[in-house]
Protein backbone atom coordinates (compact mmCIF):
# COMPACT_ATOMS: atom_id res chain seq x y z
CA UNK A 1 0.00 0.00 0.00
CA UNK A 2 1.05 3.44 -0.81
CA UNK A 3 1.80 5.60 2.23
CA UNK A 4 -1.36 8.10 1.07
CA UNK A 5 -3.61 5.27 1.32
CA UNK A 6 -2.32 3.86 4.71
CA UNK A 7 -2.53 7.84 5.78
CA UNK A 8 -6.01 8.46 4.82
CA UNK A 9 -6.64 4.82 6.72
CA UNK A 10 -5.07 5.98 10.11
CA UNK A 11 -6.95 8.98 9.69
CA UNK A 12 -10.44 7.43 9.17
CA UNK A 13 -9.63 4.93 11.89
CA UNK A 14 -8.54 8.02 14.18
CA UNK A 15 -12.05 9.70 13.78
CA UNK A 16 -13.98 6.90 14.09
CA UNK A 17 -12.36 6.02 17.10
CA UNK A 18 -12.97 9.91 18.45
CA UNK A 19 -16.84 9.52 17.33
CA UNK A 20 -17.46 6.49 19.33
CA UNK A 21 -15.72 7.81 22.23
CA UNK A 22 -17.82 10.44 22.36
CA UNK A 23 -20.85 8.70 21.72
CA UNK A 24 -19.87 6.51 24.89
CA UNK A 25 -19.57 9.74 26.61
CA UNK A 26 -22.84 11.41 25.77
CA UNK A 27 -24.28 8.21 26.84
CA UNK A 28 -22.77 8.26 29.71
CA UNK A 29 -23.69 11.84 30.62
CA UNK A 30 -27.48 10.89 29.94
CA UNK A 31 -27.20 7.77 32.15
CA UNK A 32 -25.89 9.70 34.94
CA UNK A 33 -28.93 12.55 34.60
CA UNK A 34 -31.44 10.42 34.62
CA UNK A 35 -30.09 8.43 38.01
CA UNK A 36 -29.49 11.95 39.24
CA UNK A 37 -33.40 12.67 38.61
CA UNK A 38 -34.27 9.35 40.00
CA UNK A 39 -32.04 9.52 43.32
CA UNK A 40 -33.92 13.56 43.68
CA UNK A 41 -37.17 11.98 43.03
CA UNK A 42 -37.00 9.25 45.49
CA UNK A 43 -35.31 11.51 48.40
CA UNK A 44 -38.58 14.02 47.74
CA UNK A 45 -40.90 11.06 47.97
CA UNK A 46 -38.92 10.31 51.44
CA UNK A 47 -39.15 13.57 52.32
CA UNK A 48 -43.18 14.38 52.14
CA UNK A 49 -43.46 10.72 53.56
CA UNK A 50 -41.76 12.12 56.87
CA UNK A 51 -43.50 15.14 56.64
CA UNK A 52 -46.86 13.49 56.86
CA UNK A 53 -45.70 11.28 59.05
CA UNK A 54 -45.01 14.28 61.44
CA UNK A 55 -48.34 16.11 60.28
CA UNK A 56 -50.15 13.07 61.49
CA UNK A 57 -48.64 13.53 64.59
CA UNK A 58 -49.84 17.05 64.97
CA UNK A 59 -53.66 16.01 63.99
């Protein structure tokens, strides 16, 4: 193989290589916001149980 040809192959391997990467990332990123949202949700639905918990106390 000429070395243009093995250049242009490196290269093409290089950005595909950068694209997935980044793809893992974004993923990643998106995983990690919806746990976030989850975790928030579930310490809110905590918190309002305690809350009426005490309320009921107060009744």
């Amino acid at each position: 193989m000429s070395n243009k040809i093995k250049s242009l192959l490196y290269f093409t391997c290089f950005v595909a290589t950068c694209i997935f990467y980044y793809q893992m990332e974004q993923k990643n990123e998106i995983e990690n916001q919806i746990v976030k949202k989850e975790v928030n949700a579930s310490n809110s639905k905590d918190i309002a149980k305690v809350a009426s918990e005490d309320m009921a106390g107060f009744n």
